[in-house]
N, C-alpha and C. Protein backbone atom coordinates (compact mmCIF):
# COMPACT_ATOMS: atom_id res chain seq x y z
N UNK A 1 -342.13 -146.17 31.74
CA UNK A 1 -342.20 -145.31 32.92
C UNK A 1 -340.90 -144.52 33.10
N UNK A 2 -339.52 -145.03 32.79
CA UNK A 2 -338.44 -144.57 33.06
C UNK A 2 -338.38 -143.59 31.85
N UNK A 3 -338.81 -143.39 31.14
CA UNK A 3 -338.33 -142.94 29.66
C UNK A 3 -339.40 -141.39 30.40
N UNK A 4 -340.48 -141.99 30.33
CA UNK A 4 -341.26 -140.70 30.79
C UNK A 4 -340.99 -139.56 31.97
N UNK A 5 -339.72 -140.43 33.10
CA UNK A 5 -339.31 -139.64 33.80
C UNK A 5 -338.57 -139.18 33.64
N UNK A 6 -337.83 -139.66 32.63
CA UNK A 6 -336.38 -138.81 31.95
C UNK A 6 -337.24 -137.39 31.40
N UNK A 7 -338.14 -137.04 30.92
CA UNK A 7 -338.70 -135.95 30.14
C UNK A 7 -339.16 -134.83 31.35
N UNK A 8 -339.05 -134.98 32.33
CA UNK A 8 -339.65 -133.61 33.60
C UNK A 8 -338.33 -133.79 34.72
N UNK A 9 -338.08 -132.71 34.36
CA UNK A 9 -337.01 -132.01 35.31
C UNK A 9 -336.97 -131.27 36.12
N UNK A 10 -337.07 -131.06 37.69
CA UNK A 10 -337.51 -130.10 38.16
C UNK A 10 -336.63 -128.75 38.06
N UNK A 11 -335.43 -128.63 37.68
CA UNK A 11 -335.22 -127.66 37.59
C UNK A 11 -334.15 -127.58 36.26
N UNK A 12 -334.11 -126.51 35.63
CA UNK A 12 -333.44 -126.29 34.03
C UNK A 12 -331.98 -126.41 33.83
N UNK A 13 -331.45 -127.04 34.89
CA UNK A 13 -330.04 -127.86 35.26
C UNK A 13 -329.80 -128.82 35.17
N UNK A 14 -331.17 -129.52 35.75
CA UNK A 14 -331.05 -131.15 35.73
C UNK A 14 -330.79 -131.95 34.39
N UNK A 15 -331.32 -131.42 33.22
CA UNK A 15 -331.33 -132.01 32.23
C UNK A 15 -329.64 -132.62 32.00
N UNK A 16 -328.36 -132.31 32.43
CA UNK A 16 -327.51 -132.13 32.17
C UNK A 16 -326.72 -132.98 33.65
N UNK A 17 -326.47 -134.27 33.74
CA UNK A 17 -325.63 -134.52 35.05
C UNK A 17 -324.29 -133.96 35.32
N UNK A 18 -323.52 -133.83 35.07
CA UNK A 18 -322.46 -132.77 34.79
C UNK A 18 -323.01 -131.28 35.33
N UNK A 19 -323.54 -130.73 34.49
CA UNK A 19 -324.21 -129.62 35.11
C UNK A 19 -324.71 -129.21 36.41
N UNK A 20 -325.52 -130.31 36.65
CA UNK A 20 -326.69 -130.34 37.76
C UNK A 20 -325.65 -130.71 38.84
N UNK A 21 -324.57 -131.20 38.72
CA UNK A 21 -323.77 -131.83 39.91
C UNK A 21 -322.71 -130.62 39.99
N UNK A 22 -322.22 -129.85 38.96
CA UNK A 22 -321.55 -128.85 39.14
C UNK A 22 -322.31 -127.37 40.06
N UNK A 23 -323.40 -127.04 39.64
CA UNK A 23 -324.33 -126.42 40.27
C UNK A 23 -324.97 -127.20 41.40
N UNK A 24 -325.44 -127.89 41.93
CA UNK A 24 -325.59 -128.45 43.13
C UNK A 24 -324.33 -128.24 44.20
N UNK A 25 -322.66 -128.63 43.44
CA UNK A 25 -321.49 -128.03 44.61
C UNK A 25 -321.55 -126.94 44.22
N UNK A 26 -322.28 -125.98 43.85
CA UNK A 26 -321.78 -124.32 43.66
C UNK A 26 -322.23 -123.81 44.87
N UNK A 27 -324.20 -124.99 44.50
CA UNK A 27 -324.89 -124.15 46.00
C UNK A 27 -324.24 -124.63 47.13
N UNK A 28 -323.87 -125.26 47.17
CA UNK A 28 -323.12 -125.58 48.69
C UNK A 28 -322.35 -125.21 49.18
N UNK A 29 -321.26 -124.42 48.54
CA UNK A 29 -320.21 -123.72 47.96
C UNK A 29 -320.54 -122.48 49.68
N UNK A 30 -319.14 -121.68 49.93
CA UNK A 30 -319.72 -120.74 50.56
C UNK A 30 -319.69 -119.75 49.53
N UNK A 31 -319.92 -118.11 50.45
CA UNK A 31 -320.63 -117.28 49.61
C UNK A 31 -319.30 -116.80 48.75
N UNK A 32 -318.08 -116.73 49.22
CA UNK A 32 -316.92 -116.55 48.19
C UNK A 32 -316.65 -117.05 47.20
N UNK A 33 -316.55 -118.72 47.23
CA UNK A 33 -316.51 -119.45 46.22
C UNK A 33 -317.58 -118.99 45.26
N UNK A 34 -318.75 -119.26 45.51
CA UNK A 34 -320.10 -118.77 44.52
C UNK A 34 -319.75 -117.59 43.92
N UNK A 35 -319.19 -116.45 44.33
CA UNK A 35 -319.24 -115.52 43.38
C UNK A 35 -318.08 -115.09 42.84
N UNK A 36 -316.86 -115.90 43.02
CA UNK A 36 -315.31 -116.18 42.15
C UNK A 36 -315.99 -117.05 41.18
N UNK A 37 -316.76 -117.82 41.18
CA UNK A 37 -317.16 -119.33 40.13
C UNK A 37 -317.93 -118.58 39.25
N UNK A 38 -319.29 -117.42 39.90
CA UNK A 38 -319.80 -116.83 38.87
C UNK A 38 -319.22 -116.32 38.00
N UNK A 39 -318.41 -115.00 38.53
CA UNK A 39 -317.72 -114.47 38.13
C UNK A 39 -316.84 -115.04 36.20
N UNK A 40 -315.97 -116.27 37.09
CA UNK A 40 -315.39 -116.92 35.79
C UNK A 40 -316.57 -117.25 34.70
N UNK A 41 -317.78 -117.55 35.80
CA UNK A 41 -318.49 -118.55 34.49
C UNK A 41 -319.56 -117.09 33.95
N UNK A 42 -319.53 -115.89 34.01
CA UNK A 42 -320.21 -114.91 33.19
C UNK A 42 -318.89 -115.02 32.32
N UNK A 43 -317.76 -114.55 32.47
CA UNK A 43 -316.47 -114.58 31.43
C UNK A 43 -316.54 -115.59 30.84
N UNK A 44 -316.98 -116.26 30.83
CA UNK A 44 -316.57 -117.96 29.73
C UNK A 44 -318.45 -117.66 29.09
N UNK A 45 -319.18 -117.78 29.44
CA UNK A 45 -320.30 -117.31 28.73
C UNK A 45 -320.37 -116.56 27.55
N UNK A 46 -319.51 -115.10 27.96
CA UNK A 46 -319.08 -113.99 27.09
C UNK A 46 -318.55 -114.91 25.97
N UNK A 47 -317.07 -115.16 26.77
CA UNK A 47 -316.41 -115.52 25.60
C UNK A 47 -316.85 -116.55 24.59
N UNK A 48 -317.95 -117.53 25.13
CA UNK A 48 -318.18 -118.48 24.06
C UNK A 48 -319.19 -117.90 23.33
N UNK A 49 -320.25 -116.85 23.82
CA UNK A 49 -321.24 -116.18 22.60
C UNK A 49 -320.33 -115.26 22.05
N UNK A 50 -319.34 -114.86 22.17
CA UNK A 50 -318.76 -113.85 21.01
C UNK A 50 -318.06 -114.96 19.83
N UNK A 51 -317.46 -115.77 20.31
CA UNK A 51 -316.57 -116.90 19.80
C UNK A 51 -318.14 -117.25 18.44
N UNK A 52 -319.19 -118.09 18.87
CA UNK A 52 -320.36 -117.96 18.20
C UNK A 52 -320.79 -117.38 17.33
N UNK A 53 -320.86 -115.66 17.53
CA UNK A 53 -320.97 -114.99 16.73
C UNK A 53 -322.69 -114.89 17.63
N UNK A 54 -322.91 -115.01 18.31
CA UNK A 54 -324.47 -114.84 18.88
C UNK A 54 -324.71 -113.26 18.90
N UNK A 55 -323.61 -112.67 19.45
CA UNK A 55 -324.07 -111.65 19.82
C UNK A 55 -322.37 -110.56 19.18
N UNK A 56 -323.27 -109.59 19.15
CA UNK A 56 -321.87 -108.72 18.45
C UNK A 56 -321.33 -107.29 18.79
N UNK A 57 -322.48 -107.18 20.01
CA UNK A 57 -321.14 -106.17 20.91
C UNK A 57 -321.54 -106.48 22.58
N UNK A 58 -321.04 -106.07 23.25
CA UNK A 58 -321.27 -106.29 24.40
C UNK A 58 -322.69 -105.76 24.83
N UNK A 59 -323.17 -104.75 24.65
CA UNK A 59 -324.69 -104.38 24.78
C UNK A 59 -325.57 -105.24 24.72
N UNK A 60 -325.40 -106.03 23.12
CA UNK A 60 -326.35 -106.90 23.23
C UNK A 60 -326.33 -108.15 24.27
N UNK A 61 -325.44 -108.04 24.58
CA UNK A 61 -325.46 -108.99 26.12
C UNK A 61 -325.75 -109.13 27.01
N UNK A 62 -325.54 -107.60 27.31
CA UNK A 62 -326.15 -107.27 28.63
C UNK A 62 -327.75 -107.21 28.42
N UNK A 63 -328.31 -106.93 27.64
CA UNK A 63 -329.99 -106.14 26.99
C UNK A 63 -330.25 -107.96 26.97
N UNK A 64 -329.48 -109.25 26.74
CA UNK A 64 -329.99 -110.40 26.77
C UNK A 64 -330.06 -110.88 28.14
N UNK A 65 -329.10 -110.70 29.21
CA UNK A 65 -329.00 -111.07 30.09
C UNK A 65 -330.48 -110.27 30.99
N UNK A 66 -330.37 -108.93 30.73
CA UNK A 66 -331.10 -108.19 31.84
C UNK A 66 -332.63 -108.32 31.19
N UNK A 67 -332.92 -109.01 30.41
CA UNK A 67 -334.13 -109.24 30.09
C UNK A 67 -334.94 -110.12 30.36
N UNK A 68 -334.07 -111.34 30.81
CA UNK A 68 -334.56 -112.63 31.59
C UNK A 68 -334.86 -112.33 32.79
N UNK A 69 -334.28 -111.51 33.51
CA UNK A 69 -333.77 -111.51 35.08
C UNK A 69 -335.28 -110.63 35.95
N UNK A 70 -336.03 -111.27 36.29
CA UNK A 70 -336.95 -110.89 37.20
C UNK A 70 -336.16 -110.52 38.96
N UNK A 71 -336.05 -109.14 39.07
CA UNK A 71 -335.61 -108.12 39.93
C UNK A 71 -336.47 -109.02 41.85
N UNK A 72 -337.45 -108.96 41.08
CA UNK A 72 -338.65 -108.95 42.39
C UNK A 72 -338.55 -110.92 43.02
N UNK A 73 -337.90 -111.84 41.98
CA UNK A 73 -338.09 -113.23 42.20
C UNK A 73 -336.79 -113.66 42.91
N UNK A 74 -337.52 -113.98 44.26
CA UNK A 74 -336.01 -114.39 45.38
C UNK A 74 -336.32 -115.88 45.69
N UNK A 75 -337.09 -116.64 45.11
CA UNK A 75 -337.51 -118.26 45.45
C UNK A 75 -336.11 -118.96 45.46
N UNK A 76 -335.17 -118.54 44.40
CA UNK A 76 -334.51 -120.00 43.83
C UNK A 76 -332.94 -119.46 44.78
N UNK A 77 -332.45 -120.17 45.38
CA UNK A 77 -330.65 -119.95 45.67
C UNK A 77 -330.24 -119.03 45.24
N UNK A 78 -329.84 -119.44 44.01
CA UNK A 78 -328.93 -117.90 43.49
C UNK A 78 -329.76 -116.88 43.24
N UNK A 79 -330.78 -116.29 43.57
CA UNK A 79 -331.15 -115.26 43.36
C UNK A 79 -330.94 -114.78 44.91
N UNK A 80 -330.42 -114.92 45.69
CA UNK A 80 -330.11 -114.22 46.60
C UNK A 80 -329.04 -113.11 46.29
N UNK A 81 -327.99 -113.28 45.39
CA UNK A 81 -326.83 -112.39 44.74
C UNK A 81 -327.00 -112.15 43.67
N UNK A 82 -327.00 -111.06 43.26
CA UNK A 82 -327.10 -110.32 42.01
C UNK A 82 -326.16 -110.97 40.69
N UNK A 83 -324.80 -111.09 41.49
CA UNK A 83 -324.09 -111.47 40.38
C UNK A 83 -324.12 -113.14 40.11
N UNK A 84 -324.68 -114.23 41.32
CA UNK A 84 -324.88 -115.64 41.33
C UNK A 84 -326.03 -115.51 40.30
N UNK A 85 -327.37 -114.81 40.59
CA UNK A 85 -328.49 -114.99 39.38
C UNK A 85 -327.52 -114.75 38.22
N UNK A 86 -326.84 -113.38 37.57
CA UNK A 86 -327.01 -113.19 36.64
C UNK A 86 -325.95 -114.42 35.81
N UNK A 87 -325.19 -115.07 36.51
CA UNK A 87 -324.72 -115.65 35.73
C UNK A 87 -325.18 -117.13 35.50
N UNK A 88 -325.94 -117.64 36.80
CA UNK A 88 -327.51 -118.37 36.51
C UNK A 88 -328.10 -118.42 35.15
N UNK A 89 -328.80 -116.96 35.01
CA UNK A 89 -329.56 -116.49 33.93
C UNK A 89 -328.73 -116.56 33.05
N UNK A 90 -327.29 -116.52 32.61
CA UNK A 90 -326.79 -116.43 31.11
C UNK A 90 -326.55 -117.73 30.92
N UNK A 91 -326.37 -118.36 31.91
CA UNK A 91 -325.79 -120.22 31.90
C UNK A 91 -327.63 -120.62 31.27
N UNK A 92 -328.63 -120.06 31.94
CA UNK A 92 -329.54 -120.85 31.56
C UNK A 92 -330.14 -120.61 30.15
N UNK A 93 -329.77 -119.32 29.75
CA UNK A 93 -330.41 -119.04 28.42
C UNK A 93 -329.34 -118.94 27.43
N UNK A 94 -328.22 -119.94 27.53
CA UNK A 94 -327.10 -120.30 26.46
C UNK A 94 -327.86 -121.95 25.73
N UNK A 95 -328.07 -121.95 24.44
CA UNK A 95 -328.14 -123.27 24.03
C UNK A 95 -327.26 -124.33 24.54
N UNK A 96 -328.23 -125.40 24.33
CA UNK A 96 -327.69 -126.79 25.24
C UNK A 96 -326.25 -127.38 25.00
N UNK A 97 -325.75 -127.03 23.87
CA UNK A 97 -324.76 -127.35 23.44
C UNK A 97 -323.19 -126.25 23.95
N UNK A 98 -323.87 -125.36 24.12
CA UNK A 98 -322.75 -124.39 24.95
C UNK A 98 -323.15 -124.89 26.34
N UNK A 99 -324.01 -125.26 26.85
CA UNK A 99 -324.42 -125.50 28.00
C UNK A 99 -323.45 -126.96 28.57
N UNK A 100 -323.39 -127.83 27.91
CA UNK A 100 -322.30 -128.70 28.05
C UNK A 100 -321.05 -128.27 28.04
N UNK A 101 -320.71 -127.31 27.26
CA UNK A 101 -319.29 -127.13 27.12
C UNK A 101 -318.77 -126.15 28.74
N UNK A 102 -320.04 -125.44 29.20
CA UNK A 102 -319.17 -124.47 29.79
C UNK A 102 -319.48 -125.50 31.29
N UNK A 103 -320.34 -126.34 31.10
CA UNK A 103 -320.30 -127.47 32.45
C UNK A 103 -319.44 -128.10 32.64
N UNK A 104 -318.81 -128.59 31.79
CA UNK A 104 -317.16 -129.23 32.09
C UNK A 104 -316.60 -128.09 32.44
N UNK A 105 -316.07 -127.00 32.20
CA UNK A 105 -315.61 -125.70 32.58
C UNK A 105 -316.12 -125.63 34.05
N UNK A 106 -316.80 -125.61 33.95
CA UNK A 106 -317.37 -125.11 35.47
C UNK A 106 -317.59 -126.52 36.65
N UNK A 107 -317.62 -127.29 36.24
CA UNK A 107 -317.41 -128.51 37.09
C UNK A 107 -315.57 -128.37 37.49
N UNK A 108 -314.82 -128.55 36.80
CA UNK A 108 -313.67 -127.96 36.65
C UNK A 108 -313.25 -126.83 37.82
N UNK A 109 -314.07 -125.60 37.71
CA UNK A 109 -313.39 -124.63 38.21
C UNK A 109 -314.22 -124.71 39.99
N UNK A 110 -315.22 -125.29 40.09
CA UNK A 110 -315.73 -126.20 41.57
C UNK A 110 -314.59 -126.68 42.19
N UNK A 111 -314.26 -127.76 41.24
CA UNK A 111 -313.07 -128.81 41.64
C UNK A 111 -311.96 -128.12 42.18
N UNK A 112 -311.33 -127.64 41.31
CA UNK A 112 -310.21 -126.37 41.26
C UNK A 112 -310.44 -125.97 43.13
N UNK A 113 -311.71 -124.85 43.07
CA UNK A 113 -311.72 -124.06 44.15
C UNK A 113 -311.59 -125.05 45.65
N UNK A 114 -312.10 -125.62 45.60
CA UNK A 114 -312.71 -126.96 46.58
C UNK A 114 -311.10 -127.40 46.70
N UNK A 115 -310.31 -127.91 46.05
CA UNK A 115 -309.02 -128.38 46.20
C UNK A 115 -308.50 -127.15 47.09
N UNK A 116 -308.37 -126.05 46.64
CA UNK A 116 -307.74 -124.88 47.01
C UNK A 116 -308.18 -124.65 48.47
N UNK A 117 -309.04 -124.73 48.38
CA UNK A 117 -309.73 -124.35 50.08
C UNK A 117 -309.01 -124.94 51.33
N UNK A 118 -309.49 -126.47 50.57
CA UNK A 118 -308.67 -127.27 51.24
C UNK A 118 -307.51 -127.24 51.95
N UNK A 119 -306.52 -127.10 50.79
CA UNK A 119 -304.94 -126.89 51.19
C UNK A 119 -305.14 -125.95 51.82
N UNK A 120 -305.57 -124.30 51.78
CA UNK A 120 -305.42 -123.24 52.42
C UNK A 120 -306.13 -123.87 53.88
N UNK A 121 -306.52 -124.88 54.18
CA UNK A 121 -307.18 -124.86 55.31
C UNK A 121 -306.19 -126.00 56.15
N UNK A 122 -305.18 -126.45 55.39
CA UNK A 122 -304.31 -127.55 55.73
C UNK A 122 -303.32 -126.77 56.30
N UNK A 123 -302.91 -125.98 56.01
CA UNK A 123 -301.71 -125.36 56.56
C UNK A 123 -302.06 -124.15 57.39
């Protein structure tokens, strides 16, 4: 029974605890944080599909990114911001194995911001 629930995820984050817990504080995140975090995490995306060799000029990046991205679909959180989806959409359509790497990254840069807030809110 447990094995079988490990296999359905409700959403294409979960597969990944690291991930799913880094994105879970994103959404909670206010709207600044969310789109400084995107922001970094479209740049670390870039940089790890060029690093790859996935893709080989910037065009094709964008023509990958803007091809996933349904304009008209506002159901999920980050599709409320243009730039929160799109970097949604490149986090979600990076293989699983970049997908780990840039979740420590981005769990990381949560942490980071969240510390920062803090202090700025201490003094």
């Amino acid at each position: 029974m447990k094995e079988e629930y490990k296999n359905h995820y409700r959403r294409w984050y979960d597969k990944d605890p690291v991930l799913s817990g880094a994105i879970n504080t994103l959404e909670h995140s206010d709207d600044e944080t969310q789109i400084k975090i995107s922001l970094n995490l479209i740049k670390i995306i870039i940089e790890h599909n060029i690093e790859d060799e996935k893709y080989e000029a910037v065009e094709d990046i964008i023509n990958a990114v803007g091809s996933g991205i349904d304009e008209n679909r506002k159901g999920r959180w980050y599709d409320i911001d243009s730039t929160l989806r799109t970097a949604m959409n490149m986090l979600q359509n990076c293989p699983e194995t970049t997908q780990k790497i840039i979740a420590k990254e981005m769990a990381k840069m949560v942490v980071d911001k969240i510390k920062t807030n803090e202090d700025d809110n201490d003094e």
